[in-house]
Protein backbone atom coordinates (compact mmCIF):
# COMPACT_ATOMS: atom_id res chain seq x y z
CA UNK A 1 102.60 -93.02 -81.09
CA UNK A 2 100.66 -92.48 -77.88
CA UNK A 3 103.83 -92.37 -75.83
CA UNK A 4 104.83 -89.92 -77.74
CA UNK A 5 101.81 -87.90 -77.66
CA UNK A 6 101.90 -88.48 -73.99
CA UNK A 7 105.04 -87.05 -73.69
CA UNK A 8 103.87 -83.83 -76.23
CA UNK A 9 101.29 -83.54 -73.60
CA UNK A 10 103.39 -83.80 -70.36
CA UNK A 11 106.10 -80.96 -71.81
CA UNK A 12 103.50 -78.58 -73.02
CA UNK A 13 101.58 -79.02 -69.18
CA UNK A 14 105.14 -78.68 -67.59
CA UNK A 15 105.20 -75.47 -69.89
CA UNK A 16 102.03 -73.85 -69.00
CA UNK A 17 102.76 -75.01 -65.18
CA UNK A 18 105.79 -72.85 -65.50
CA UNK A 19 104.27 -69.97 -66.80
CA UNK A 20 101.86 -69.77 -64.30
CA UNK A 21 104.85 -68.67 -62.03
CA UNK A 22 105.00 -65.62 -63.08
CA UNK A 23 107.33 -63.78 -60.09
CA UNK A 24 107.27 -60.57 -58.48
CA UNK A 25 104.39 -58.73 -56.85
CA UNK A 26 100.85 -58.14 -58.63
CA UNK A 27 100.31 -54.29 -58.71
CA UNK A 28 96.89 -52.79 -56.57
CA UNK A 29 96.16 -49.20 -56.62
CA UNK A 30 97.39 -47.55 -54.16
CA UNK A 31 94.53 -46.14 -51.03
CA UNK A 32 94.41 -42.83 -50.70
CA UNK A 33 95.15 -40.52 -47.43
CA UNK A 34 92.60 -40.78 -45.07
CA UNK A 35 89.82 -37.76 -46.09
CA UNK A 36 91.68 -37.07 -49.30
CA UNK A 37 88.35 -37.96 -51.17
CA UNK A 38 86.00 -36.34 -48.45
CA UNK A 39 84.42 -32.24 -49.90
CA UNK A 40 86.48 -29.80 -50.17
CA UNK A 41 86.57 -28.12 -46.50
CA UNK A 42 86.72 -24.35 -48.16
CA UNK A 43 83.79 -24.53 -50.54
CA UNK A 44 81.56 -21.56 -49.82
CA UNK A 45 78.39 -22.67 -51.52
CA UNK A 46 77.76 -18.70 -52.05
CA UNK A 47 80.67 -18.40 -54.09
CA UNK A 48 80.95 -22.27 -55.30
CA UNK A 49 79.12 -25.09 -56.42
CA UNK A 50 79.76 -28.77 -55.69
CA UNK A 51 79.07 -29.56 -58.99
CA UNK A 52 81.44 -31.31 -61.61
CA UNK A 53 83.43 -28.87 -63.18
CA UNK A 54 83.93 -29.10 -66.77
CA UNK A 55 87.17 -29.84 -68.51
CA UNK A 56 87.10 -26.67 -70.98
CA UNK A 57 86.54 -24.76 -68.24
CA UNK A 58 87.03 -21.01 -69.88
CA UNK A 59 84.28 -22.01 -71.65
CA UNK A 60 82.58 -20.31 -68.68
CA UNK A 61 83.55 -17.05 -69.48
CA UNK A 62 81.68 -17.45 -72.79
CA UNK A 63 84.40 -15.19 -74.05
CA UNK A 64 85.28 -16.71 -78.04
CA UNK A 65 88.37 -14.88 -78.57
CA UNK A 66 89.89 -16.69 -75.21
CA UNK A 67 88.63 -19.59 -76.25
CA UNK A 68 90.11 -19.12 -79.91
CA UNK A 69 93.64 -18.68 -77.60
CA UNK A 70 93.76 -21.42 -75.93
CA UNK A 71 92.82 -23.47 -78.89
CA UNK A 72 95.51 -22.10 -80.55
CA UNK A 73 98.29 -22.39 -77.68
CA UNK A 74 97.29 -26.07 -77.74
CA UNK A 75 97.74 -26.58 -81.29
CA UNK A 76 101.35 -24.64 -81.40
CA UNK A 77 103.07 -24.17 -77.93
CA UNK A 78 106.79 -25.27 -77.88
CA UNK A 79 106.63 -27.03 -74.03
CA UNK A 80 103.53 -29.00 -75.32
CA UNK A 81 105.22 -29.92 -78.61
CA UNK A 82 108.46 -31.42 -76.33
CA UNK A 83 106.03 -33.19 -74.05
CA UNK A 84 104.21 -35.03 -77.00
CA UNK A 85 107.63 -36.12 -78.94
CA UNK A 86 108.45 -37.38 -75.13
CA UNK A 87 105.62 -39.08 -75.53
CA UNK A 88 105.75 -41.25 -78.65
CA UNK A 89 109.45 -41.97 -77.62
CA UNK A 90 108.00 -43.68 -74.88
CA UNK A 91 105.37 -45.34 -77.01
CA UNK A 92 108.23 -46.40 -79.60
CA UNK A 93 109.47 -48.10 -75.94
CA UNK A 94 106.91 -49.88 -75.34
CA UNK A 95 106.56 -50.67 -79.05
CA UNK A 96 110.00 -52.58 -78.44
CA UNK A 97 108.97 -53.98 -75.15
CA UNK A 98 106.19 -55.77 -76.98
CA UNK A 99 107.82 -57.17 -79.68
CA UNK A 100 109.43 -59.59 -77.00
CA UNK A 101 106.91 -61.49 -77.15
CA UNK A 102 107.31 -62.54 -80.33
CA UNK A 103 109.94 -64.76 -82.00
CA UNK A 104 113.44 -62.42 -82.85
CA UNK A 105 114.51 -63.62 -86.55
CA UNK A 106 117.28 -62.77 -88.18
CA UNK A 107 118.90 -63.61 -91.63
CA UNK A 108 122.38 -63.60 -92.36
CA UNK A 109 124.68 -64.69 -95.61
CA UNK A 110 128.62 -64.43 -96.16
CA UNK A 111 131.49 -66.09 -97.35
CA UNK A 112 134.76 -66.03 -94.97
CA UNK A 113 137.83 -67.92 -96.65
CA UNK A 114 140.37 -69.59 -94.46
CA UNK A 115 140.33 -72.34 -92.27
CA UNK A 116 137.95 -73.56 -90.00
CA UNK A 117 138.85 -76.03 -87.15
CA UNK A 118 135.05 -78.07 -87.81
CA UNK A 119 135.94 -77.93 -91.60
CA UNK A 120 139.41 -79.33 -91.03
CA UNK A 121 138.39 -81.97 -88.37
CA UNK A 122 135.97 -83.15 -91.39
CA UNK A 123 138.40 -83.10 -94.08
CA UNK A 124 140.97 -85.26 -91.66
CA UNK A 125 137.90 -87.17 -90.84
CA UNK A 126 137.34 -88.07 -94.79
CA UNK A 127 141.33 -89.02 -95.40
CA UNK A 128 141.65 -85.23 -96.78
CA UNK A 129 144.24 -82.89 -95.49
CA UNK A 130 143.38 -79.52 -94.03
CA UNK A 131 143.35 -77.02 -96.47
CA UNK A 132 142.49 -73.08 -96.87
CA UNK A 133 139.06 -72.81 -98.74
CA UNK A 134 136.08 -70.32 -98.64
CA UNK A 135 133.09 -71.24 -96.09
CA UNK A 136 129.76 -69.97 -97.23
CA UNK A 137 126.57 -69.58 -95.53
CA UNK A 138 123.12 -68.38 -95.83
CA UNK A 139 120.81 -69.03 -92.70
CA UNK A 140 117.39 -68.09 -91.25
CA UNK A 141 117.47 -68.01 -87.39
CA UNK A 142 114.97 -67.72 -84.94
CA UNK A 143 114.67 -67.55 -81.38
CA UNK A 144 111.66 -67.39 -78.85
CA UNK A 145 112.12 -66.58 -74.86
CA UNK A 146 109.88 -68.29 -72.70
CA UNK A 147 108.27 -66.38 -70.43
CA UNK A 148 108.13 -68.50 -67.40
CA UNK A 149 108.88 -66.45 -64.93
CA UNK A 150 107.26 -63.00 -66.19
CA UNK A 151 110.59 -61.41 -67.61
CA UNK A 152 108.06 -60.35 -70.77
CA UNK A 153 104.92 -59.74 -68.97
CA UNK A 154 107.31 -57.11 -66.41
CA UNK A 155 109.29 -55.68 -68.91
CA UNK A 156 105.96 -54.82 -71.23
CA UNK A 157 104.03 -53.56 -67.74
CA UNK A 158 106.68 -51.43 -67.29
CA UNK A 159 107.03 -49.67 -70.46
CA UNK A 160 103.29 -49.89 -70.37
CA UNK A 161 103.07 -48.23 -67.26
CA UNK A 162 105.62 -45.52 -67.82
CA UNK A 163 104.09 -44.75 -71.00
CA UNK A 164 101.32 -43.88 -69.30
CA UNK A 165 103.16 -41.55 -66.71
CA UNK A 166 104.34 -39.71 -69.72
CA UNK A 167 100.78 -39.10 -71.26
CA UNK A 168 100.10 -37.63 -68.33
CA UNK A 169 102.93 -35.51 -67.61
CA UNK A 170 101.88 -34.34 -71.28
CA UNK A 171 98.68 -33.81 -70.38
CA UNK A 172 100.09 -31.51 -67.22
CA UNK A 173 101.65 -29.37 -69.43
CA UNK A 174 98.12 -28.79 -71.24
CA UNK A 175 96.74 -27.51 -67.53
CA UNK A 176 99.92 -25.15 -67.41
CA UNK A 177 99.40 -24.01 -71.16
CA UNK A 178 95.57 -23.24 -70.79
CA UNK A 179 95.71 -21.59 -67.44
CA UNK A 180 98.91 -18.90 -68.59
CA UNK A 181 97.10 -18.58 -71.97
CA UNK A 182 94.12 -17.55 -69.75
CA UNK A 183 96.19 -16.07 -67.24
CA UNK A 184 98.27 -13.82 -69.95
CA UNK A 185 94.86 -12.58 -71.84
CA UNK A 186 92.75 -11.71 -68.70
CA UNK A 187 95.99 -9.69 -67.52
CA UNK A 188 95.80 -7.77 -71.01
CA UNK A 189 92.32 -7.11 -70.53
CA UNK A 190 92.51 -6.26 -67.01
CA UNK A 191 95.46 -3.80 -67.10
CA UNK A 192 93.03 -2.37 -70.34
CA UNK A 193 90.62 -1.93 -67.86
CA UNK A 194 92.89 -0.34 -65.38
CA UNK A 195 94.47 2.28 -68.12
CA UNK A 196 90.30 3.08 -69.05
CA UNK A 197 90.22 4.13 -65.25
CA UNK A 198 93.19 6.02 -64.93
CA UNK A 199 92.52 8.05 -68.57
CA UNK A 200 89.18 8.82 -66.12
CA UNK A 201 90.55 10.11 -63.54
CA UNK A 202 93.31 11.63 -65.84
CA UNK A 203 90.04 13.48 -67.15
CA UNK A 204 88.40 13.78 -63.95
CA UNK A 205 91.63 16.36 -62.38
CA UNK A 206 92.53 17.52 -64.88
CA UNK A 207 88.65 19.03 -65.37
CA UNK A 208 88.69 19.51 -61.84
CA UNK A 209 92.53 21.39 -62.04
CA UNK A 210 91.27 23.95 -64.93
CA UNK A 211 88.26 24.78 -62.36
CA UNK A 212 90.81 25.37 -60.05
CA UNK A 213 92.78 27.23 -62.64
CA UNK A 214 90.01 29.91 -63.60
CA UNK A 215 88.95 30.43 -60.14
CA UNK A 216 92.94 31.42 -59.09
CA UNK A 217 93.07 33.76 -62.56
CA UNK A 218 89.30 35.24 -61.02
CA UNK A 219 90.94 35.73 -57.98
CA UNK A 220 88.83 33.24 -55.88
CA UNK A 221 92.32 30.95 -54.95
CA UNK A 222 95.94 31.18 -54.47
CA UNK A 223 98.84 29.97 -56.50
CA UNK A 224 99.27 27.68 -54.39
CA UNK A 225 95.76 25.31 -54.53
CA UNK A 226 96.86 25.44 -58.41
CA UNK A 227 99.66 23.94 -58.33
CA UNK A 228 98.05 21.12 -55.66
CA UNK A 229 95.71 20.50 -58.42
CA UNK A 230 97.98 20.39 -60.91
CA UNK A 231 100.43 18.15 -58.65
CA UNK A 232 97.49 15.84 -58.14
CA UNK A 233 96.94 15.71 -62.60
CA UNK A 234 100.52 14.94 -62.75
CA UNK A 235 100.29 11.99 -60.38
CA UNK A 236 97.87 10.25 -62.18
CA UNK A 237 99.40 10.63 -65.83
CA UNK A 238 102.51 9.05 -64.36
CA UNK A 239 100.74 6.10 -63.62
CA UNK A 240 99.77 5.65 -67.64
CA UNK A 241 103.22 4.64 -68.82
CA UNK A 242 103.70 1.62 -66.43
CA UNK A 243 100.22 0.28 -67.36
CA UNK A 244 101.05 0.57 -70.84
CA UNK A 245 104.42 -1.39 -70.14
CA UNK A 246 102.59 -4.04 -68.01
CA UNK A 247 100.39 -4.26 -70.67
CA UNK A 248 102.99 -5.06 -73.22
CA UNK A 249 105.04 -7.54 -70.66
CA UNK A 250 101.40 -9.17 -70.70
CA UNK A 251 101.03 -9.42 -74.72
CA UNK A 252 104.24 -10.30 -75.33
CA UNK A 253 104.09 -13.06 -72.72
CA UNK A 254 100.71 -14.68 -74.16
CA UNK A 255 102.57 -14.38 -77.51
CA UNK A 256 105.32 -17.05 -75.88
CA UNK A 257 102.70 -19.27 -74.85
CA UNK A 258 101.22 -19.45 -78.73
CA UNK A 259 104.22 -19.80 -80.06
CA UNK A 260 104.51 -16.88 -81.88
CA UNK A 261 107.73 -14.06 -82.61
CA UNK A 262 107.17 -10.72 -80.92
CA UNK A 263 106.71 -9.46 -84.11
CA UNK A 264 103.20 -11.71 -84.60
CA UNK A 265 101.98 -10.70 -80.95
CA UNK A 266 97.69 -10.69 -81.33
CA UNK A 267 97.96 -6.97 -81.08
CA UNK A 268 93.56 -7.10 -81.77
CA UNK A 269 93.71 -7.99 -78.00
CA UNK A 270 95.27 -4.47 -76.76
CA UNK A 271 91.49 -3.21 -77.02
CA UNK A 272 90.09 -5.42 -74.16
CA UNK A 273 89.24 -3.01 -71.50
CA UNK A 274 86.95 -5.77 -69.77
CA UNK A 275 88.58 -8.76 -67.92
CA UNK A 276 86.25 -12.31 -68.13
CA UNK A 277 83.65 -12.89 -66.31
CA UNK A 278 81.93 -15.82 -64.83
CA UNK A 279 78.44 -15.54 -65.39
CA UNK A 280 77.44 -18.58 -63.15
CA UNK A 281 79.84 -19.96 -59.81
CA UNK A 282 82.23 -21.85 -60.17
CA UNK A 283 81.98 -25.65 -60.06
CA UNK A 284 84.37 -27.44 -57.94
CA UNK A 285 83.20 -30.97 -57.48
CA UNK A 286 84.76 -33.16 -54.31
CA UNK A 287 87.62 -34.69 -53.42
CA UNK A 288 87.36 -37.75 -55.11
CA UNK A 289 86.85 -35.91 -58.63
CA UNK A 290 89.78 -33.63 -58.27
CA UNK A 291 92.24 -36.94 -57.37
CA UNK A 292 90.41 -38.22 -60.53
CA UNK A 293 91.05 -35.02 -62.79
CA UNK A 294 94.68 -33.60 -61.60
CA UNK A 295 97.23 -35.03 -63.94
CA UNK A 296 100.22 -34.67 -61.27
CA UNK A 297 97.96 -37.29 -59.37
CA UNK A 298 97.47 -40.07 -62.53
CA UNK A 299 101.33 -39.48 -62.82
CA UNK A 300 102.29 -40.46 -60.09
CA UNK A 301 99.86 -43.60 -59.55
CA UNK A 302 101.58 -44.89 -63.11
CA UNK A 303 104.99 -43.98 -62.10
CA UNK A 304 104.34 -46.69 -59.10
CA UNK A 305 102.89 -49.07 -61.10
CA UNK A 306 106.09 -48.23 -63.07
CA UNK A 307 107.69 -49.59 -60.32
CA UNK A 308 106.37 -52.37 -59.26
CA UNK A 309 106.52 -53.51 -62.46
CA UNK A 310 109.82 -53.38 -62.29
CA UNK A 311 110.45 -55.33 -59.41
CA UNK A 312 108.87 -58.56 -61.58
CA UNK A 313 111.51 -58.08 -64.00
CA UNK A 314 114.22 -57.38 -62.01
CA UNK A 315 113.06 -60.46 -59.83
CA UNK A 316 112.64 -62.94 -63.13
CA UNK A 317 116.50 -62.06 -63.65
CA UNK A 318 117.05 -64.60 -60.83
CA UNK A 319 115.57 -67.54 -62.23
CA UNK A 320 116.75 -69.21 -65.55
CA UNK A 321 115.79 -67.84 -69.08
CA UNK A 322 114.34 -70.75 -71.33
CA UNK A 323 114.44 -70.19 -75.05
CA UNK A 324 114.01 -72.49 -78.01
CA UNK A 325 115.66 -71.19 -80.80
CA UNK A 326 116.68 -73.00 -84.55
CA UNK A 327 118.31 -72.26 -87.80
CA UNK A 328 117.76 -73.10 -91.46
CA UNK A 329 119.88 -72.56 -94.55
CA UNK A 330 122.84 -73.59 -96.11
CA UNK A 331 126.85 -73.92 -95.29
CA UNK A 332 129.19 -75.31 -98.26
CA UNK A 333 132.46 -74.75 -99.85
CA UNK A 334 130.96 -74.21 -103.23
CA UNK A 335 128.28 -71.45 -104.35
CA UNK A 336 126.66 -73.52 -105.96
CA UNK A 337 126.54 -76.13 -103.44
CA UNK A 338 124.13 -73.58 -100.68
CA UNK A 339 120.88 -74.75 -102.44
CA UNK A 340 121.99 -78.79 -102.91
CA UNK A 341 120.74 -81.34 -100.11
CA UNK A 342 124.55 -81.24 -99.76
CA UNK A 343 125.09 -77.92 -98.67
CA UNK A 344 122.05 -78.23 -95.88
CA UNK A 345 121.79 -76.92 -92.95
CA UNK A 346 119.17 -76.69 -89.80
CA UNK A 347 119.01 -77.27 -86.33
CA UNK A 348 116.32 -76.76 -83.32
CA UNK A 349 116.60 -76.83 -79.98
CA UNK A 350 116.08 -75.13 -76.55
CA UNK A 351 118.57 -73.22 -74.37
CA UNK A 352 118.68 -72.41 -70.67
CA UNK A 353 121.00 -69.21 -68.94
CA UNK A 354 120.75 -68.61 -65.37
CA UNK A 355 122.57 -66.58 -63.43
CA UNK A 356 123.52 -69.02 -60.82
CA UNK A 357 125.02 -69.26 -57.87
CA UNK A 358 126.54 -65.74 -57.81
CA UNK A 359 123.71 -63.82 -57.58
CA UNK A 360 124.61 -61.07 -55.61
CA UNK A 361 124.16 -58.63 -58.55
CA UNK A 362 120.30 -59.62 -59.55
CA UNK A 363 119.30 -59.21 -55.70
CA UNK A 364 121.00 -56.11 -55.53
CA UNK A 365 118.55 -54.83 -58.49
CA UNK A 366 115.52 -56.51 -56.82
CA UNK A 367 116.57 -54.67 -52.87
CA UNK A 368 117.27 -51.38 -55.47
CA UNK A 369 113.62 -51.93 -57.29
CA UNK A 370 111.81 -52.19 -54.01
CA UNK A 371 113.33 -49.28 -53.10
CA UNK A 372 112.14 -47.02 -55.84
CA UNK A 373 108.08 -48.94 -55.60
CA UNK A 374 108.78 -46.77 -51.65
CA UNK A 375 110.07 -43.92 -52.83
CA UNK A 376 107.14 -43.88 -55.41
CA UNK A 377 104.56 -44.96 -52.98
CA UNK A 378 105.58 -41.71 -50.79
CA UNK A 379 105.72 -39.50 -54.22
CA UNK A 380 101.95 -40.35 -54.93
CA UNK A 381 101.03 -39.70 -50.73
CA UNK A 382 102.84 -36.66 -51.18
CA UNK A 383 101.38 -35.61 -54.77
CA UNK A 384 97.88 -36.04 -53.50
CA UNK A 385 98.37 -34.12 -50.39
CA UNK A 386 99.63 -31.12 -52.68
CA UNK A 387 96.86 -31.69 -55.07
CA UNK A 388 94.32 -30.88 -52.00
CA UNK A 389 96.70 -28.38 -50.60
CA UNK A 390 96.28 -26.05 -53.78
CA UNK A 391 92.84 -26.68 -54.00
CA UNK A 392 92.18 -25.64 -50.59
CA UNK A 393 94.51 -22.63 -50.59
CA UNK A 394 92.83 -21.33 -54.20
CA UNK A 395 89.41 -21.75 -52.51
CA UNK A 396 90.54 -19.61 -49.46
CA UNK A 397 92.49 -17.17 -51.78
CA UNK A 398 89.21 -16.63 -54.40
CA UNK A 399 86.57 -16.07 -51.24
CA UNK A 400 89.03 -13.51 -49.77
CA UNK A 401 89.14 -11.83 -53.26
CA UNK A 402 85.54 -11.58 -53.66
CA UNK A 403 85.36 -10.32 -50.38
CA UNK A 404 87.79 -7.85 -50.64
CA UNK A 405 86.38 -6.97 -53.62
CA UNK A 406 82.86 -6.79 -52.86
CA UNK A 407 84.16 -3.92 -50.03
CA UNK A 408 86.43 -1.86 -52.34
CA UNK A 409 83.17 -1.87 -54.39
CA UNK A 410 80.81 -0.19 -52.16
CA UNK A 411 83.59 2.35 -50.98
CA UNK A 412 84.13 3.30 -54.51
CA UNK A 413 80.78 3.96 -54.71
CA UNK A 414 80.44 6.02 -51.61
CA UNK A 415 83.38 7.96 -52.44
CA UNK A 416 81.66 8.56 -56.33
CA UNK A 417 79.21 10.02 -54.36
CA UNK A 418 81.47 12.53 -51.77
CA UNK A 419 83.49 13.24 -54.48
CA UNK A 420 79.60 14.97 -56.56
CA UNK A 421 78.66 16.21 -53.12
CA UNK A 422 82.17 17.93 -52.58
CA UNK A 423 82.67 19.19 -56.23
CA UNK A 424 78.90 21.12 -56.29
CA UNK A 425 79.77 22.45 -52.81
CA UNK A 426 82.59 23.40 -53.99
CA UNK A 427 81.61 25.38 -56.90
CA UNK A 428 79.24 26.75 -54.51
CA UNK A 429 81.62 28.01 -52.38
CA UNK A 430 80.67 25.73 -49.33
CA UNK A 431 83.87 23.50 -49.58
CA UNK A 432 87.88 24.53 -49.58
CA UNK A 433 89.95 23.47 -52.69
CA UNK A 434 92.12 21.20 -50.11
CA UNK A 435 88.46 19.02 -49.22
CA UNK A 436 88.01 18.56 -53.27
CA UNK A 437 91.48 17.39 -53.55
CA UNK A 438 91.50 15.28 -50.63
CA UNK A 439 87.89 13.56 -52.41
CA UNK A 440 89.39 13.67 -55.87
CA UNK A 441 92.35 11.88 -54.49
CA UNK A 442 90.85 9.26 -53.07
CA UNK A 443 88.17 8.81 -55.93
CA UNK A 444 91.23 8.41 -58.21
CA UNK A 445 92.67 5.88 -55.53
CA UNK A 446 88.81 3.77 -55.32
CA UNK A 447 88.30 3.25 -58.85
CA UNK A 448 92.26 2.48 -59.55
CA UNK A 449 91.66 0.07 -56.49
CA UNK A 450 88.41 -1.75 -57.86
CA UNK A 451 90.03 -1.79 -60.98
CA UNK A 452 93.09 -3.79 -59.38
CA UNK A 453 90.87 -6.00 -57.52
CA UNK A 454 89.06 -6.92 -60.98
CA UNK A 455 92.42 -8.08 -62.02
CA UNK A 456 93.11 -10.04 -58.87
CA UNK A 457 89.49 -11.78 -58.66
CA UNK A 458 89.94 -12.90 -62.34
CA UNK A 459 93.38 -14.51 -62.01
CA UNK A 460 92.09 -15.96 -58.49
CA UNK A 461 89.83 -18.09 -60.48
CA UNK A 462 92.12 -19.54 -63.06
CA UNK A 463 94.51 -20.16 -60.45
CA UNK A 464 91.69 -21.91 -59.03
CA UNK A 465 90.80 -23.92 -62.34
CA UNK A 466 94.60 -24.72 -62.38
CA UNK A 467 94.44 -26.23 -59.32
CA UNK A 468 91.14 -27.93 -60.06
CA UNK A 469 93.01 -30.52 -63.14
CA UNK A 470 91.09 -29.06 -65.83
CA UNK A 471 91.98 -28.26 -69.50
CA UNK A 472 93.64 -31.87 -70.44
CA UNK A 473 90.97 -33.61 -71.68
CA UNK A 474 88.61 -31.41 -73.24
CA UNK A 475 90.79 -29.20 -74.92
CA UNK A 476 92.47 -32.06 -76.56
CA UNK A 477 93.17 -31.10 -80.27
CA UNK A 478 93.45 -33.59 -82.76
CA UNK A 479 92.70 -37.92 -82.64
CA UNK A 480 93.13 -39.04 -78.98
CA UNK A 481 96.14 -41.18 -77.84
């Protein structure tokens, strides 16, 4: 008895020995480009500040209805549907992967009648001649890899791993889906804005063209400064229509995003004649936060360990696969003869397979695994360089907004104020009717300008929470993954 407990002892040491050497290389994340976690070089700390930003981040605009948008495009946009069902098929992967670990069973029953060359050898065996007869069988088998070598552990990292990639390819798509649904309702809003200024100026000329009018019937101008004014009214009706179509193109864009049918478009939203606003400055954070937030980034660090991964498995393919494996049941001649000691039948054992010598295929798949862990290795370098790239070039875009904005501003104003000067001089007498047009034209020009630039400085900021990562996490809708 104690040898053989000895012996118990020395197989299941051997064992654990062996699955200790588990092959192929152990997975480190990988260090980041020099200065890719350093501040942001374009924060302007009178337009930004360095503080965390927050995932819901159109939560800034305290604006509910955009809020109640986005909420919605999360819940029911097509691309986000197709990026969670591609999703939980790679779950149900890994699902599979993990279910290696455990013993495969199987249990199988049938009746095949003939002859069978064991059978006959038996029958001669006994002093009975072959013969034709039914075989019957009803077994339970089982059958349990060892992992020695880390063909499991891989092949479960791997699916692991690539799960994860998806989640965050999914979670990528949410980014894309908040900012258009942002993108899509500050455009309606800000073209609604833009049609409020030109049905001013529309009202402005045309005021300013009857003035022109009477004074021509009194005598006091020619035919010709009325139809300059009226010219000018015409000009700035036309520009009505394409507002109202860019409008529309707007609406029915947004609609896409919610998944909605044209014929369900949020028409409520065609009254917005005031883009968001911030009402504090934008947080931006560091570096090292945006590498943390931007999904593209977490992608592509699982896609590598994805890959390396996959080197271990394909490297366990060229060492020997150990499994023990046994059966239980019955084979017999007679029905009735499957439940008798007669009718009996079990075995257990182990197995080996290797691969071995020609091995030319399982090192090409090793040499063709290393290959992708490089190829993913320079995907994640690049990936974070981009990341910082569209950072940086949003920062630089939304401080030359402001800027330009800021300046159309205060012209706008000065030319509000020509425009009174000129129009009581000219009722006066003290101005021509070309120096009115000339201000009305470019008072209609200022506010249609300012009006633009509202538009521009809003969707410079959500390109700039775009590029900041945010909108995954917090506007998560439903139990987390």
């Amino acid at each position: 008895m104690t040898r053989r407990l000895r012996t118990v002892g020395a197989l299941l040491g051997m064992l654990s020995f062996l699955q200790a050497c588990r092959v192929g290389p152990h997975y480190h994340a990988p260090a980041l480009p020099s200065g890719a976690d350093a501040p942001l070089v374009s924060v302007d700390e009178t337009l930004e500040s360095t503080a965390m930003p927050p995932d819901a981040w159109w939560q800034l605009y305290n604006d509910p209805r955009l809020s109640e948008l986005i909420l919605e495009a999360l819940r029911a946009n097509d691309e986000l549907a197709v990026a969670e069902a591609n999703l939980n098929a790679a779950k149900a992967v890994l699902s599979g992967a993990r279910a290696l670990r455990y013993p495969s069973t199987e249990i199988s029953a049938g009746g095949v009648y003939g002859r069978d060359p064991t059978t006959d050898e038996i029958l001669e065996l006994t002093g009975r001649p072959p013969k034709s007869t039914w075989i019957l069988d009803d077994l339970f088998e089982a059958s349990y890899e060892l992992d020695l070598f880390g063909h499991v552990h891989n092949t479960i990292e791997a699916a692991n791993t690539r799960a994860d990639a998806v989640a965050a390819e999914r979670d990528a798509v949410r980014v894309v889906v908040v900012a258009l649904t942002a993108r899509s309702y500050a455009a309606v809003c800000a073209i609604g804005e833009q049609l409020a200024v030109a049905r001013h100026s529309l009202d402005v000329v045309t005021r300013e063209s009857e003035i022109v009018t009477r004074r021509y019937e009194a005598g006091g101008n020619s035919e010709f400064d009325v139809t300059r004014a009226q010219a000018l009214v015409e000009q700035v009706r036309a520009t009505l229509p394409s507002l109202e179509g860019e409008r529309r193109t707007a609406l029915f864009e947004l609609t896409a995003v919610l998944g909605r049918t044209p014929a369900n478009a949020p028409h409520d939203i065609e009254s917005c004649e005031v883009p968001p606003h911030l009402v504090a400055l934008i947080p931006v954070g560091d570096g090292a936060g945006l590498i943390r937030r931007r999904p593209d980034v977490r992608r592509a660090e699982r896609r590598l360990a994805s890959s390396t991964a996959q080197i271990g498995v394909a490297t366990a393919e060229l060492y020997p696969i150990v499994r023990l494996s046994g059966f239980y049941g019955g084979v017999a001649t007679e029905f009735n003869q499957l439940g008798t000691n007669a009718g009996a039948a079990w075995g257990a054992g182990p197995s080996i397979s290797w691969n071995f010598p020609n091995q030319l295929g399982a090192r090409a798949r090793v040499r063709q695994a290393e290959a992708g862990r490089t190829a993913e290795l320079a995907s994640f370098d690049s990936t974070v360089l981009v990341a910082l790239k569209e950072t940086e070039q949003a920062l630089t875009l939304y401080r030359a907004l402001i800027e330009n904005h800021a300046s159309l501003d205060r012209a706008r104003r000065r030319i509000h104020r020509s425009f009174d000067i000129a129009s009581d001089q000219y009722r006066a007498g003290g101005v021509s009717n070309l120096d009115l047009l000339t201000t009305e034209q470019s008072l209609v020009a200022a506010d249609g300008a300012v009006a633009s630039a509202d538009a521009a400085l809003v969707q410079g900021q959500i390109a700039l929470f775009k590029a900041l990562g945010g909108g995954w996490a917090g506007g998560h809708v439903g139990p987390a993954n």
